[in-house]
Protein backbone atom coordinates (compact mmCIF):
# COMPACT_ATOMS: atom_id res chain seq x y z
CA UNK A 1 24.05 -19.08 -30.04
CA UNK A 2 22.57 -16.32 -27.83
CA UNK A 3 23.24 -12.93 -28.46
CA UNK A 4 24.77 -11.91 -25.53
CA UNK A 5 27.23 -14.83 -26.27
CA UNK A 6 27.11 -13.56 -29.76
CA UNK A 7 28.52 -10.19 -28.25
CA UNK A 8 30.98 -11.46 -25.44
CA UNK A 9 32.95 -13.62 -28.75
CA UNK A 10 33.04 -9.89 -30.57
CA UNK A 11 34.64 -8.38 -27.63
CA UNK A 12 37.34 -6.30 -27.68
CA UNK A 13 38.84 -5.70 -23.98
CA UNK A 14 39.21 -1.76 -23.34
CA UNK A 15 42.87 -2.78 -22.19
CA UNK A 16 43.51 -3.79 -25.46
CA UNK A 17 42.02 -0.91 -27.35
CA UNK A 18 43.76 1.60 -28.82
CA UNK A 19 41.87 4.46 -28.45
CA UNK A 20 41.81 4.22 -24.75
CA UNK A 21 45.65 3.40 -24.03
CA UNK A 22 45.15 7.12 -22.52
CA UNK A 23 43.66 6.06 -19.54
CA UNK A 24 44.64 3.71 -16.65
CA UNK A 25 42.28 1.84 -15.39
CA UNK A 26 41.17 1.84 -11.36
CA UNK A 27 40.83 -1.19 -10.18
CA UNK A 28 37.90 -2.18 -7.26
CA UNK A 29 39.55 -1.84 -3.89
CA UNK A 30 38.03 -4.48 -1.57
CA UNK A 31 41.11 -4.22 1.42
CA UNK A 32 43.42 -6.22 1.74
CA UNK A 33 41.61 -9.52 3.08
CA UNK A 34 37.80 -8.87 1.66
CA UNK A 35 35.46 -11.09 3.81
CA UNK A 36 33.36 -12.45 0.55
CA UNK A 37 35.17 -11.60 -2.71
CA UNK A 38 33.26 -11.36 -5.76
CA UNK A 39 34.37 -13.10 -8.52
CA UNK A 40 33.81 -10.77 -11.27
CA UNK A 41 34.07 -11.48 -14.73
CA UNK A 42 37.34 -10.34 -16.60
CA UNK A 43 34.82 -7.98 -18.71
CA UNK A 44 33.16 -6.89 -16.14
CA UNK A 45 36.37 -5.73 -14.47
CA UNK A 46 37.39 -4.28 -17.52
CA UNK A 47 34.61 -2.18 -18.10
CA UNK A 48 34.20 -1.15 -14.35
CA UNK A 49 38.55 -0.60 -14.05
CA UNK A 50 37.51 1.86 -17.43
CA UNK A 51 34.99 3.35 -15.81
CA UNK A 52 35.55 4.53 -12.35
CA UNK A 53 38.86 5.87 -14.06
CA UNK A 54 36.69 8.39 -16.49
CA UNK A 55 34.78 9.02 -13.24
CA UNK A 56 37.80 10.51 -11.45
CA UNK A 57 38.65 12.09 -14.57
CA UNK A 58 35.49 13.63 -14.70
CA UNK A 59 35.83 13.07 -18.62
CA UNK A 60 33.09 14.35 -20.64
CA UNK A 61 33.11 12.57 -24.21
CA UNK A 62 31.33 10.64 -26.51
CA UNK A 63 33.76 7.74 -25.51
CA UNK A 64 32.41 7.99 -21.87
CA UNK A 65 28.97 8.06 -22.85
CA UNK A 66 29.73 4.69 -24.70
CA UNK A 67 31.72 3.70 -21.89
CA UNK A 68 28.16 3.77 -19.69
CA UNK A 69 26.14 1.73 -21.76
CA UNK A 70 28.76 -1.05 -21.53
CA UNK A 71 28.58 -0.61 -17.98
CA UNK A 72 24.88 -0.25 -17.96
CA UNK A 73 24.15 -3.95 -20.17
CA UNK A 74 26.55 -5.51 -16.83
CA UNK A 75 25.11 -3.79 -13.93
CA UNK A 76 21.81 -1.82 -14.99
CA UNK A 77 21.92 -0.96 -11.28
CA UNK A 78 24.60 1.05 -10.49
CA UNK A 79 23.57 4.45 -9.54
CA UNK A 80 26.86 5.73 -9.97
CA UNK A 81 27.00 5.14 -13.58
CA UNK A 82 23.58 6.37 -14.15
CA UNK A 83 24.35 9.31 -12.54
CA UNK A 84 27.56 9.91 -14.39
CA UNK A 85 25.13 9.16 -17.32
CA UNK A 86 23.03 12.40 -17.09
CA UNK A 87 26.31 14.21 -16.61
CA UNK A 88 27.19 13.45 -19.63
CA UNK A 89 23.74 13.78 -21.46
CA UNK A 90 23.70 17.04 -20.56
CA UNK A 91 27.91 17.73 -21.61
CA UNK A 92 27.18 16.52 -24.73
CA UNK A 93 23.25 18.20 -25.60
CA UNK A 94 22.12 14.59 -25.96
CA UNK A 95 18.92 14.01 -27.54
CA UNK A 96 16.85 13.27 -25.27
CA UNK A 97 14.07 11.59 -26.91
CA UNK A 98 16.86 8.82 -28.38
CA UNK A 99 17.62 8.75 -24.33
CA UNK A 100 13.70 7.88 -23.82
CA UNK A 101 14.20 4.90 -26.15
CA UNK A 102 17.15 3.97 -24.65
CA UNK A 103 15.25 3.61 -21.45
CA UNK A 104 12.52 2.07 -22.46
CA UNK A 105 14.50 -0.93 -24.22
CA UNK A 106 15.92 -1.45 -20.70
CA UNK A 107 12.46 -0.99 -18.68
CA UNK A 108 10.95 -3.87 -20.47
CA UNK A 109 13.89 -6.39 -19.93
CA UNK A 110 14.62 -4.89 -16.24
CA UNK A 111 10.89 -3.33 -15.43
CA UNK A 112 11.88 -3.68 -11.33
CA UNK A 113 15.04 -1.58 -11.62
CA UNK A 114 14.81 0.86 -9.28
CA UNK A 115 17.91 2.98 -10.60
CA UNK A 116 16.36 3.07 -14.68
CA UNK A 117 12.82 4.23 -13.47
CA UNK A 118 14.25 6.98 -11.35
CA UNK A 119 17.15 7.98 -14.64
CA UNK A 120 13.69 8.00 -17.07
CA UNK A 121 12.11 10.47 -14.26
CA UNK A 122 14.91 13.21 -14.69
CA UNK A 123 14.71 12.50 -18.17
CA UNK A 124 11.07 13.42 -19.05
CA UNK A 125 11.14 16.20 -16.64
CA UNK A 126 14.19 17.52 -18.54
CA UNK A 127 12.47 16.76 -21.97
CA UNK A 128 9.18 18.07 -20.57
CA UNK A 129 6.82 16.04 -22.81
CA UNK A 130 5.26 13.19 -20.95
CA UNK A 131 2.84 12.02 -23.77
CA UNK A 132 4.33 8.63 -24.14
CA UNK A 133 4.80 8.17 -20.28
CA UNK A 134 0.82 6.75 -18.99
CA UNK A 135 0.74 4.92 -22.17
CA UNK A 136 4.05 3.38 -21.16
CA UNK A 137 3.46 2.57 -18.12
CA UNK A 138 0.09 1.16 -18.72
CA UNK A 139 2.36 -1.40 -20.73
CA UNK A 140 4.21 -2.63 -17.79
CA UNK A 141 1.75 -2.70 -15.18
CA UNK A 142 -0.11 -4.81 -17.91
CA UNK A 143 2.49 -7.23 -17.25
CA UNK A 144 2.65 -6.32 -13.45
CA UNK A 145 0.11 -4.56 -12.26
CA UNK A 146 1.70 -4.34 -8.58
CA UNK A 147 5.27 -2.61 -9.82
CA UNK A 148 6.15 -0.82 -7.41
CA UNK A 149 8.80 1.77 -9.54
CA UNK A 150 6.50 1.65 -12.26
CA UNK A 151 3.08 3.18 -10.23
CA UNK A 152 6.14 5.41 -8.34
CA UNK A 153 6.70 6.96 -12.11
CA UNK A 154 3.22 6.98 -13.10
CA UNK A 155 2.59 9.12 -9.82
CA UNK A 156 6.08 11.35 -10.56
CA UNK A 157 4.12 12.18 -14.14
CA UNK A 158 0.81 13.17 -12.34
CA UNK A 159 2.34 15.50 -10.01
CA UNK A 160 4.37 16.90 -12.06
CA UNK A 161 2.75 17.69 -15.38
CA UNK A 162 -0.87 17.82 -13.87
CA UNK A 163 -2.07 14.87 -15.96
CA UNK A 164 -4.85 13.25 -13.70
CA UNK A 165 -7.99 14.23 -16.08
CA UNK A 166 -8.23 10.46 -17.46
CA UNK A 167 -6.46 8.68 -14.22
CA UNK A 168 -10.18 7.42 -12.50
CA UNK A 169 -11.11 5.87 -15.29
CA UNK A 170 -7.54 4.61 -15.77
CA UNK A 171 -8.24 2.89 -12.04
CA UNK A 172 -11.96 2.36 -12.67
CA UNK A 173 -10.41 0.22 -16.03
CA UNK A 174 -7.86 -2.20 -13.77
CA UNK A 175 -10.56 -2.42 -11.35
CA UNK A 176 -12.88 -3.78 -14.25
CA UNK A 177 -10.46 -6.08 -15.47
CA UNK A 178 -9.30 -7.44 -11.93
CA UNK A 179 -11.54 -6.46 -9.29
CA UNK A 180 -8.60 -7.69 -6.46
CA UNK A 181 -5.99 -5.38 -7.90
CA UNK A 182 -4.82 -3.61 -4.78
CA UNK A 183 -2.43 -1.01 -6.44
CA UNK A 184 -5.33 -0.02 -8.63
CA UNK A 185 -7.83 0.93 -5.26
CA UNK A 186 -4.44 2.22 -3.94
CA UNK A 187 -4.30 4.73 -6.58
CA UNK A 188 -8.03 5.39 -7.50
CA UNK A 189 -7.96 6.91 -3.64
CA UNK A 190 -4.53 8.74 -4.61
CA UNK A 191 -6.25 10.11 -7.62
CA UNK A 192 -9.23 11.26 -5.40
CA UNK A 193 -6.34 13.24 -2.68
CA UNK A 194 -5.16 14.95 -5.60
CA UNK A 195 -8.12 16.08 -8.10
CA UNK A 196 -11.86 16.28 -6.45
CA UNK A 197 -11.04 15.32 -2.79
CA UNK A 198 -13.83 14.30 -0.88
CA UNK A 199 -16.84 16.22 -1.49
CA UNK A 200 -20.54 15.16 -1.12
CA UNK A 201 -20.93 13.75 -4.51
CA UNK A 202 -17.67 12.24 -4.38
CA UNK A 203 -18.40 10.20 -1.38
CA UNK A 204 -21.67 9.21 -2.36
CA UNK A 205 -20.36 7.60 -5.69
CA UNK A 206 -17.15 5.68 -4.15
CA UNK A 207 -18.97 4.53 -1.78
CA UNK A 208 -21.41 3.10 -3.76
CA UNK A 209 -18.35 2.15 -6.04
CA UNK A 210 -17.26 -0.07 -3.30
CA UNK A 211 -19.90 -1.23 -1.83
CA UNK A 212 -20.90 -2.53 -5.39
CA UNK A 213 -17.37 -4.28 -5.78
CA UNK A 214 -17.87 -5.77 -1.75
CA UNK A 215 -21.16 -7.34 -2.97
CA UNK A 216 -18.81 -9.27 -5.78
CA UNK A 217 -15.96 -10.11 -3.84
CA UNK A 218 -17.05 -9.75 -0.09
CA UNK A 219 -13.69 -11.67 1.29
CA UNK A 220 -11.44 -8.70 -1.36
CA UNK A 221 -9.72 -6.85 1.58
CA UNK A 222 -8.63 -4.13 -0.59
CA UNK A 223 -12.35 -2.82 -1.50
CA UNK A 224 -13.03 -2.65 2.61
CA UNK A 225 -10.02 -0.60 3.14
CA UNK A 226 -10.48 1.74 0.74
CA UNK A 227 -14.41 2.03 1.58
CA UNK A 228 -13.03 2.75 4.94
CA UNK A 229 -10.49 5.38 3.67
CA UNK A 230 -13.21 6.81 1.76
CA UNK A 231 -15.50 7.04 5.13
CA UNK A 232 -12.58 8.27 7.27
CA UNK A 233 -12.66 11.43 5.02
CA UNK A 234 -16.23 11.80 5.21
CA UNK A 235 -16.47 12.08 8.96
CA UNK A 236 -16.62 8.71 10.22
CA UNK A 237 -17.96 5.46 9.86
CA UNK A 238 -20.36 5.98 12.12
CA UNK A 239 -21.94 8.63 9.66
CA UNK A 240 -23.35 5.74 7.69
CA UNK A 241 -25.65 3.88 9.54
CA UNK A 242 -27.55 2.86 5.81
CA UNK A 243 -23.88 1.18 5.30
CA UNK A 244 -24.79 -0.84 8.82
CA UNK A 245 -27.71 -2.45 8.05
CA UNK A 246 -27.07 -2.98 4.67
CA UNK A 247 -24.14 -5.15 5.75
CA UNK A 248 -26.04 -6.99 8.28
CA UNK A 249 -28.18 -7.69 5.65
CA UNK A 250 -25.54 -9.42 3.89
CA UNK A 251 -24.65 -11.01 6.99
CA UNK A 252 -27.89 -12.43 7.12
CA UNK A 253 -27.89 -13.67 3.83
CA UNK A 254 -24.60 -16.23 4.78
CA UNK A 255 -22.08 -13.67 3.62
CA UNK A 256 -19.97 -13.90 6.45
CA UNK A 257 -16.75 -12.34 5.15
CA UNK A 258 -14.17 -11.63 8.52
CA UNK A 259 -14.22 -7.65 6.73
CA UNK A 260 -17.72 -7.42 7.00
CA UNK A 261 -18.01 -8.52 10.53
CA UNK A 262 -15.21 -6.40 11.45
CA UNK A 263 -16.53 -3.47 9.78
CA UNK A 264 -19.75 -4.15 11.69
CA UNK A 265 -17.75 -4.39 14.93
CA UNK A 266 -16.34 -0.82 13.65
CA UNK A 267 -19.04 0.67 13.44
CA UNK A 268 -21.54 -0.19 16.76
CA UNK A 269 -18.23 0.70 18.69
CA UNK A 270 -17.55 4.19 16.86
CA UNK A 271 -21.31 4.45 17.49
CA UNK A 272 -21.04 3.90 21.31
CA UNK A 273 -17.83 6.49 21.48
CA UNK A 274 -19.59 9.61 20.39
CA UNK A 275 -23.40 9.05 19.80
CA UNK A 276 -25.24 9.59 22.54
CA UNK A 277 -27.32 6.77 22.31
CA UNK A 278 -30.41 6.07 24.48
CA UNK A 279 -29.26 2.82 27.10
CA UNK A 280 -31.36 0.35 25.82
CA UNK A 281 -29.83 1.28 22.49
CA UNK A 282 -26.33 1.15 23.94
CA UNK A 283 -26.85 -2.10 25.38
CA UNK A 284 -28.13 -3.54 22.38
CA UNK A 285 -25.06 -2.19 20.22
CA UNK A 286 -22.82 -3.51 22.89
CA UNK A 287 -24.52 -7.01 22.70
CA UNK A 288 -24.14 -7.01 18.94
CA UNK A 289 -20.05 -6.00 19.21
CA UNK A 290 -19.69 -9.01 21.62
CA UNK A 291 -21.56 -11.33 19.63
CA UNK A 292 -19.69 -10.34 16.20
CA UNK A 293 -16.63 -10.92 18.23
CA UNK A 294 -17.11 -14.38 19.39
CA UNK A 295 -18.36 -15.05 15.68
CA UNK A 296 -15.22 -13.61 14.26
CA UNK A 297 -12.75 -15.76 16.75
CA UNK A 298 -14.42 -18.66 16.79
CA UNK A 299 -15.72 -19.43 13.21
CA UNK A 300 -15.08 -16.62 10.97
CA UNK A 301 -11.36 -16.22 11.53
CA UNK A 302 -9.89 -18.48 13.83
CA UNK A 303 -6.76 -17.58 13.26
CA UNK A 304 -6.72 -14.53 14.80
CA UNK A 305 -8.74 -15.45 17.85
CA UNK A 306 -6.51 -13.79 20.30
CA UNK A 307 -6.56 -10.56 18.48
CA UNK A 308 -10.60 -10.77 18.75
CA UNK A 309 -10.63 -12.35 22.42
CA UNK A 310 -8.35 -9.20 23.03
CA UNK A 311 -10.82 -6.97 21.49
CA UNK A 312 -13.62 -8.06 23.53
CA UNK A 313 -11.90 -7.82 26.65
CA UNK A 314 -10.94 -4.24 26.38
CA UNK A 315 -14.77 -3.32 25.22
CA UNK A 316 -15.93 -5.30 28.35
CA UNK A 317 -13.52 -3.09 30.07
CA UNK A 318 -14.64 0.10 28.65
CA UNK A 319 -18.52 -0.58 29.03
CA UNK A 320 -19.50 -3.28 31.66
């Protein structure tokens, strides 16, 4: 026997319990003719009938707080009684750390609930001790390292207790261990917005960062866009011409990832927008674009031939 069933043969309906012949329940109102109708459980209509009636009520006891986690263990997704929740932690000078538990219990059997991520957000801000929280997380991005909510929290504690001293090597870690882990380049650029920005040095070592991580996996689209974000910030693509030939190098070699003739397309046409190049030059950069184009939509990535067809037309436009 499961435990839940273990629990549902122990249950005592609030109807039929004493201590709350006080109240009278409020049952859902769906209209007269609902569309769908749901077809709730008897305990589940219990508990809810219970509990938007202590919500009207506005009743602040220890048999309301109760009266949540029952709520919580059907729906861990109701806002309303997660709300009414911290209400009541605060009534009642709950301890907050037991609260932390609490959470945490329900994080790793529910870690995509939106409404328990955002409840253990108020909480450690109200408790003001986050030294459990990157640990924590680190847990369940271990499991999923693309959680949404759980990077959303991790960022929350960053902000707002100024933790990001160990958060690059946090990314530099996930980026060991799984070199295609976009939330991890997501948030080693996020990391770079918020501590050093963008200086010299800065660039010069995430660059070289990604570059090194292209070499490995030249077809990982997440290492070319943030190599791109990174060059954005220092001025433009166009800034690196080492980055250029160092590609085309590749290219020579057989590499002949779509991102790396796209990037080369990037840069020759940044190059012909504001360089003032010399016109032999010009027409040799614009005979290179054209080229990488008809590589790109005819071998390298078919499938988005008309995308690169449509490319080359509007160059030809521009500068023939």
């Amino acid at each position: 026997m499961s435990s839940s069933e273990s629990d549902d043969d122990d249950w005592v309906m609030y109807c039929d319990r004493e201590e709350w012949s006080d109240v009278t329940p409020i049952p859902q109102d769906d209209g007269d003719a609902p569309v769908v109708a749901i077809a709730y459980s008897a305990k589940f209509r219990d508990v809810y009938d219970y509990m938007r009636a202590m919500w009207k009520k506005n009743e602040m006891s220890e048999r309301a707080f109760s009266l949540t986690e029952d709520a919580i263990k059907l729906n861990p997704a109701n806002y309303t009684v997660w709300h009414y929740r911290r209400v009541l932690l605060k009534a009642l000078a709950k301890d907050l750390r037991n609260e932390l538990e609490y959470i945490s219990a329900i994080i790793r059997r529910e870690p995509k609930n939106y409404q328990v991520w955002y409840h253990r957000g108020i909480v450690v801000k109200d408790l003001n001790d986050p030294s459990a929280e990157l640990a924590f997380t680190a847990e369940i991005l271990r499991i999923d390292h693309k959680n949404y909510h759980c990077w959303q929290h991790r960022q929350l504690v960053l902000n707002h207790f100024k933790l990001w001293g160990t958060e690059l090597g946090y990314t530099t870690e996930l980026l060991t261990d799984d070199i295609r882990n976009n939330s991890a380049w997501n948030q080693r650029f996020y990391t770079l917005v918020n501590t050093t920005g963008f200086d010299k040095d800065t660039i010069d070592t995430e660059v070289k960062f990604a570059v090194d991580a292209i070499k490995i996996v030249p077809n990982n689209e997440s290492a070319w866009n943030y190599l791109n974000g990174v060059l954005t910030k220092a001025g433009g693509i166009h800034l690196f011409p080492e980055l250029r030939d160092n590609f085309e190098h590749m290219l020579g070699n057989g590499i002949d990832s779509p991102y790396l003739l796209s990037f080369l397309v990037d840069h020759y046409t940044k190059s012909l927008e504001v360089e003032e190049l010399e016109t032999e030059a010009k027409e040799q950069a614009l005979t290179r674009i054209l080229y990488l184009l008809d590589q790109l939509a005819t071998e390298v990535d078919f499938i988005r031939k008309e995308y690169w067809g449509y490319l080359k037309r509007t160059i030809q436009q521009k500068y023939l």
